[in-house]
N, C-alpha and C. Protein backbone atom coordinates (compact mmCIF):
# COMPACT_ATOMS: atom_id res chain seq x y z
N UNK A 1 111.56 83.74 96.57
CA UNK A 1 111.34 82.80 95.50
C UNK A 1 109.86 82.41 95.51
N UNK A 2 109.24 82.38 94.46
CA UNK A 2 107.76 81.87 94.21
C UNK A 2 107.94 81.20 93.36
N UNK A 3 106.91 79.91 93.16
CA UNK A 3 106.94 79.03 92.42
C UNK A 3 105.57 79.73 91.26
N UNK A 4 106.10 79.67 89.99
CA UNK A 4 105.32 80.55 89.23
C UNK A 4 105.21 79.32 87.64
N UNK A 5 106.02 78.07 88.03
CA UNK A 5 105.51 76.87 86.84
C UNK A 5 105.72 75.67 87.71
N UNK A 6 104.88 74.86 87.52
CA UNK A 6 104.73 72.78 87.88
C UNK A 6 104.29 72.10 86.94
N UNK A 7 104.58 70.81 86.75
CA UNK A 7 104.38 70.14 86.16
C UNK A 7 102.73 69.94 86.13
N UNK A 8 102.03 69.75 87.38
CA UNK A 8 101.04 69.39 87.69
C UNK A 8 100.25 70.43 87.67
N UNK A 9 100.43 71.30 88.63
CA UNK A 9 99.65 72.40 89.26
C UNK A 9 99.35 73.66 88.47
N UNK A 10 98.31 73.99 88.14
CA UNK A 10 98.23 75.71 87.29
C UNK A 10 98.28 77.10 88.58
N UNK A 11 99.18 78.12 87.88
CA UNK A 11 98.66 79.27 89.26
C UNK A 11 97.74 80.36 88.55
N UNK A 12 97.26 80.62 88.94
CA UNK A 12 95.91 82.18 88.29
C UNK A 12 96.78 83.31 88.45
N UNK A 13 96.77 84.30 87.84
CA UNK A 13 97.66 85.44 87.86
C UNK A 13 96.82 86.13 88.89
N UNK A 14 97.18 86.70 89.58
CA UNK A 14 96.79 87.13 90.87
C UNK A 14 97.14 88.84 90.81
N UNK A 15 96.68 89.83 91.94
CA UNK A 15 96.52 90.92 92.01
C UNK A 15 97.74 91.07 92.38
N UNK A 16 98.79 92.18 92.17
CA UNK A 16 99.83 92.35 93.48
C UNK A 16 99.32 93.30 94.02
N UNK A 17 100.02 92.89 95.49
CA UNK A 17 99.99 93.94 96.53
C UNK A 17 101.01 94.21 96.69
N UNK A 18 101.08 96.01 97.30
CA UNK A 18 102.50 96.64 97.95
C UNK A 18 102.38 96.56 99.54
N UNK A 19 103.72 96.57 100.09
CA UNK A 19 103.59 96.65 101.51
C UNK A 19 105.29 97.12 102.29
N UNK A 20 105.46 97.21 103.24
CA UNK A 20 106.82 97.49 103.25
C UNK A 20 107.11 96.60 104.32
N UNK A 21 108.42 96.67 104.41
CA UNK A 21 108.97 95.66 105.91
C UNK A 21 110.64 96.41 106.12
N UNK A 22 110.14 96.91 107.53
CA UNK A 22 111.41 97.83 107.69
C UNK A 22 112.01 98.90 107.22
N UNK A 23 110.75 99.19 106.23
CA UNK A 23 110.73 100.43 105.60
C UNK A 23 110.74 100.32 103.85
N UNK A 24 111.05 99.41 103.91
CA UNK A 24 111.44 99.03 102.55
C UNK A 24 110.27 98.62 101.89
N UNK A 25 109.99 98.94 100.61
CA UNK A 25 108.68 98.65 99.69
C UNK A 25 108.97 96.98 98.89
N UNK A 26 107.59 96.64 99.38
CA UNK A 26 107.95 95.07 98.29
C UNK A 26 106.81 94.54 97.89
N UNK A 27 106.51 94.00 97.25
CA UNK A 27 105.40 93.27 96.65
C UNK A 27 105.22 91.71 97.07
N UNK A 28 103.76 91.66 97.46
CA UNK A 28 103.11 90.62 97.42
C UNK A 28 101.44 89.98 96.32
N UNK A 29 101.20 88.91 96.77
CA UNK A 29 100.08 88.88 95.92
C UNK A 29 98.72 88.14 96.68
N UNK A 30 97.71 88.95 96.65
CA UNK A 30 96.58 88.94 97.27
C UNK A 30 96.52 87.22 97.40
N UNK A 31 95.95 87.35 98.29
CA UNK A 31 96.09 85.60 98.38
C UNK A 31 97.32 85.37 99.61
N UNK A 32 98.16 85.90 99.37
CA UNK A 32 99.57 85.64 100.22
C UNK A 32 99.23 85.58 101.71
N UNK A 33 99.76 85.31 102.50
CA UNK A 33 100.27 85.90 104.11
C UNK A 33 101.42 86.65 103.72
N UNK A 34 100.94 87.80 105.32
CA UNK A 34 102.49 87.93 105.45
C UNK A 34 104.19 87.35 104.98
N UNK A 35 103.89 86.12 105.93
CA UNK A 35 105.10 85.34 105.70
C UNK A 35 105.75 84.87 104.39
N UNK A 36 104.49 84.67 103.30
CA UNK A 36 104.70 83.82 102.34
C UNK A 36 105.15 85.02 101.10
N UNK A 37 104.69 86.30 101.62
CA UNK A 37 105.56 87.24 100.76
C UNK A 37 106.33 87.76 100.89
N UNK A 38 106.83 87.80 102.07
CA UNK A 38 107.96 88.23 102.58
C UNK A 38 109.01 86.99 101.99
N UNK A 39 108.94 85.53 102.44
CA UNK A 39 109.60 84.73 101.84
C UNK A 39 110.01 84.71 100.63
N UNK A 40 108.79 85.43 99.65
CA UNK A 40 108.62 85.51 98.18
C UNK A 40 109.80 86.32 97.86
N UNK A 41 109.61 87.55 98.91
CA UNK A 41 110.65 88.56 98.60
C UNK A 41 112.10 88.43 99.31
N UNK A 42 112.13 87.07 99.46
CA UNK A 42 113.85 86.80 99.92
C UNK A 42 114.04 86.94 101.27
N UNK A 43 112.75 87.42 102.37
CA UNK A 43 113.46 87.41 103.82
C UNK A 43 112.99 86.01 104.17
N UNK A 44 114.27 85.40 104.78
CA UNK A 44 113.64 84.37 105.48
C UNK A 44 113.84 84.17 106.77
N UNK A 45 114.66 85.49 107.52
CA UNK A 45 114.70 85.55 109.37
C UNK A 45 113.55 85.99 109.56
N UNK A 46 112.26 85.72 110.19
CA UNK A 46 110.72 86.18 110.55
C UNK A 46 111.45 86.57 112.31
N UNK A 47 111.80 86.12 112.70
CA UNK A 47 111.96 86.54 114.03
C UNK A 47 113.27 85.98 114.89
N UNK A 48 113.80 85.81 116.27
CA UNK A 48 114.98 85.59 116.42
C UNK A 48 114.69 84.88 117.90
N UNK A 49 115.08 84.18 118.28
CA UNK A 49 115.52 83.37 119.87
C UNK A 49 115.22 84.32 120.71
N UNK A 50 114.80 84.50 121.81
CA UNK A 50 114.97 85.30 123.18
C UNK A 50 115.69 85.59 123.54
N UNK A 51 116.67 84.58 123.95
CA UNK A 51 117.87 84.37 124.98
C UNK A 51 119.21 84.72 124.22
N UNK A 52 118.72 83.71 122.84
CA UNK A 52 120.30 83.71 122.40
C UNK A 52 120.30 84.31 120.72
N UNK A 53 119.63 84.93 120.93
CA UNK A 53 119.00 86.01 119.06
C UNK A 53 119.25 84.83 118.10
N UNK A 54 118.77 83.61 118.28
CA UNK A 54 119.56 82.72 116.86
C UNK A 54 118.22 82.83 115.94
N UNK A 55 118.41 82.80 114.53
CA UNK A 55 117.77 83.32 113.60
C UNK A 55 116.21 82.36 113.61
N UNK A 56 115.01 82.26 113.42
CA UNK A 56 114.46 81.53 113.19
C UNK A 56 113.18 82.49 112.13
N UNK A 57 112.92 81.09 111.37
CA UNK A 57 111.94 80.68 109.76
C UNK A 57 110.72 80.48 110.25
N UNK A 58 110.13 80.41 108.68
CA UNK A 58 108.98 79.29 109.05
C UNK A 58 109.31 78.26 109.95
N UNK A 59 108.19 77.92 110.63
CA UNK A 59 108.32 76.09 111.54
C UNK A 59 107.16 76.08 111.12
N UNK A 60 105.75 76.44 111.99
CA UNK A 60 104.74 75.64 112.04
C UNK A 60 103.87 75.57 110.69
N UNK A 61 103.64 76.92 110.87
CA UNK A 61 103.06 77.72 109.32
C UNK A 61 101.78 77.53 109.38
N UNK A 62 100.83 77.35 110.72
CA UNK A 62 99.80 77.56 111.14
C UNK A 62 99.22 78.41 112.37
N UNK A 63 99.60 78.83 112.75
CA UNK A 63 99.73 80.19 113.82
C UNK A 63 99.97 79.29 115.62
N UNK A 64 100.45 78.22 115.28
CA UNK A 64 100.91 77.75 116.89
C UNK A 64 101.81 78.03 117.33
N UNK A 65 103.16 78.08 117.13
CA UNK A 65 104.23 78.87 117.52
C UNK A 65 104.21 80.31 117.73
N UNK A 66 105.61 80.42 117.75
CA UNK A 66 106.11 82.43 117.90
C UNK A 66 107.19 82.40 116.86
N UNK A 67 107.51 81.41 115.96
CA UNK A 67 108.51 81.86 115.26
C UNK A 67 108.47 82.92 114.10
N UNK A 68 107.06 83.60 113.96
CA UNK A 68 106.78 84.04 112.73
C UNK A 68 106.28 85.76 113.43
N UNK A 69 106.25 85.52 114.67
CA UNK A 69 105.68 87.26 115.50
C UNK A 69 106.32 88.31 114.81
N UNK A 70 105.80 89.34 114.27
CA UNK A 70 106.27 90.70 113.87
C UNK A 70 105.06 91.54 114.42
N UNK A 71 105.68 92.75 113.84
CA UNK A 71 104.67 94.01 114.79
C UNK A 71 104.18 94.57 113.16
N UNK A 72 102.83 94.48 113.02
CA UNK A 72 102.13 94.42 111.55
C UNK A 72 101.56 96.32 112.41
N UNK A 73 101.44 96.92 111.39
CA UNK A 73 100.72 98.08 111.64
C UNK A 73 100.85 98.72 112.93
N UNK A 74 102.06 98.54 113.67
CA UNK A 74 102.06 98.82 114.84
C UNK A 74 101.79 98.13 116.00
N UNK A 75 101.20 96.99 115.54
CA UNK A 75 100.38 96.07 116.34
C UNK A 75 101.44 94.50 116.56
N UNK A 76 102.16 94.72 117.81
CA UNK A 76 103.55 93.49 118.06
C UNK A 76 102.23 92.28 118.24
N UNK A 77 103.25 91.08 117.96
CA UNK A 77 102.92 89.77 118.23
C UNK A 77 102.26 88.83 117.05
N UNK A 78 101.66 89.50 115.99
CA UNK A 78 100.89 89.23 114.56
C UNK A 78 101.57 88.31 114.27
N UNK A 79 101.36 86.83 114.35
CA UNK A 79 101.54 86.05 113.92
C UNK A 79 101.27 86.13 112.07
N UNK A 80 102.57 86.21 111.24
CA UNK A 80 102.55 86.34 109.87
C UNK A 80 102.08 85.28 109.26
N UNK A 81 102.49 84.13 109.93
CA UNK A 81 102.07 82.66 109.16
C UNK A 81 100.53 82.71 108.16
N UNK A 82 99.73 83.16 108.89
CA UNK A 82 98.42 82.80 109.15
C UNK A 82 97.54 84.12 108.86
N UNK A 83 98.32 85.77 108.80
CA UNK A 83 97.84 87.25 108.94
C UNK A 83 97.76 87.33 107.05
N UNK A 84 96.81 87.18 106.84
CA UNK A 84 96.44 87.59 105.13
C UNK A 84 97.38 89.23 105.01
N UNK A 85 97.45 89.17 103.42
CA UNK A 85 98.41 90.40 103.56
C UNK A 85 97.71 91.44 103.17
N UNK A 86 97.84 92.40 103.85
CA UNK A 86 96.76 93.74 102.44
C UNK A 86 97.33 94.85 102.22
N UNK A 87 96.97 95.69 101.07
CA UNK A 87 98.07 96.52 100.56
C UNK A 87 97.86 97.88 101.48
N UNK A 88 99.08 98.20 101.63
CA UNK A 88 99.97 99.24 102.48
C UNK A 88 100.01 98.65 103.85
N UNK A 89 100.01 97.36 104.14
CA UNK A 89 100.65 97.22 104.84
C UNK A 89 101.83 97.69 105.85
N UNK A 90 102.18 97.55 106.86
CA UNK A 90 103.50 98.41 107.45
C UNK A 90 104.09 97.04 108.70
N UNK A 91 104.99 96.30 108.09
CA UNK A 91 105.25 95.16 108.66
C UNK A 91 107.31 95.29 109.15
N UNK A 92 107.15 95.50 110.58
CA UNK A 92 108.34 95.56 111.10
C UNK A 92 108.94 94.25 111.96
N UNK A 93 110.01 93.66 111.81
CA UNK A 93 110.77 92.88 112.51
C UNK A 93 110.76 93.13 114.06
N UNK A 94 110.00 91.88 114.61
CA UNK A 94 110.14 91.98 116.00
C UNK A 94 111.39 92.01 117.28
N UNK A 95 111.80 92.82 117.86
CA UNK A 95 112.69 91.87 118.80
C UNK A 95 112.07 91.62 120.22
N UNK A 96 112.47 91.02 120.56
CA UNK A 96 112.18 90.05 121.57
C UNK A 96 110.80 89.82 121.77
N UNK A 97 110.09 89.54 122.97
CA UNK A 97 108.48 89.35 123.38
C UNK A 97 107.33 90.18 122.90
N UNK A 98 107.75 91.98 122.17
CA UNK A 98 107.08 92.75 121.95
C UNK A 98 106.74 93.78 123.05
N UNK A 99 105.93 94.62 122.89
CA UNK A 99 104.64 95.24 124.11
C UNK A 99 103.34 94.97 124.07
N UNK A 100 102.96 95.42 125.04
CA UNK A 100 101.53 95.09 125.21
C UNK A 100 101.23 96.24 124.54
N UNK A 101 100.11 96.05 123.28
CA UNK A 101 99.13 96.52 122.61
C UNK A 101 98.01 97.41 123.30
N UNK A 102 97.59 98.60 123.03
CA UNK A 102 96.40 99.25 123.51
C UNK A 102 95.62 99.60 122.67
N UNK A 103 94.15 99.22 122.54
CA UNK A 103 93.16 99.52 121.48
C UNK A 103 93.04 100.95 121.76
């Protein structure tokens, strides 16, 4: 869901971007995070509990937590909150802590 009319507020028509998540193709719009297009596009599990897989959202929505970690381009731990989105993206659902990354 995107908010696309307010009473108050005007939005600028913006560029879309493509990107996928889990394989799947979806659109976002320059400007976005991760998170906020993915949300756009109806996911709202970003990541899951450790211990006990329970589903978790947005919380902080400034990159202090782990509720938002996915593995962006191959690269685990990318905090989405806060990761600008860019097109062709390749954004996969994390499970658990990730791996350690090698440049």
């Amino acid at each position: 869901m995107r908010v696309n009319q307010h009473p108050i507020l005007s939005f600028d028509t913006k560029e879309e971007i493509t990107f996928t998540f889990n394989g799947k193709p979806m659109k976002g719009m320059m400007g976005d995070t991760i998170a906020s297009a993915l949300h756009a596009n109806g996911v709202k599990k970003l990541s899951e509990s450790i211990h006990l897989k329970r589903p978790r959202g947005f919380y902080c929505a400034i990159g202090n937590c782990a509720s938002c970690n996915m593995i962006v381009d191959g690269k685990p731990n990318v905090r989405t909150c806060i990761t600008p989105l860019k097109e062709g993206m390749r954004v996969e659902f994390q499970h658990g802590k990730g791996h350690v990354y090698e440049t």
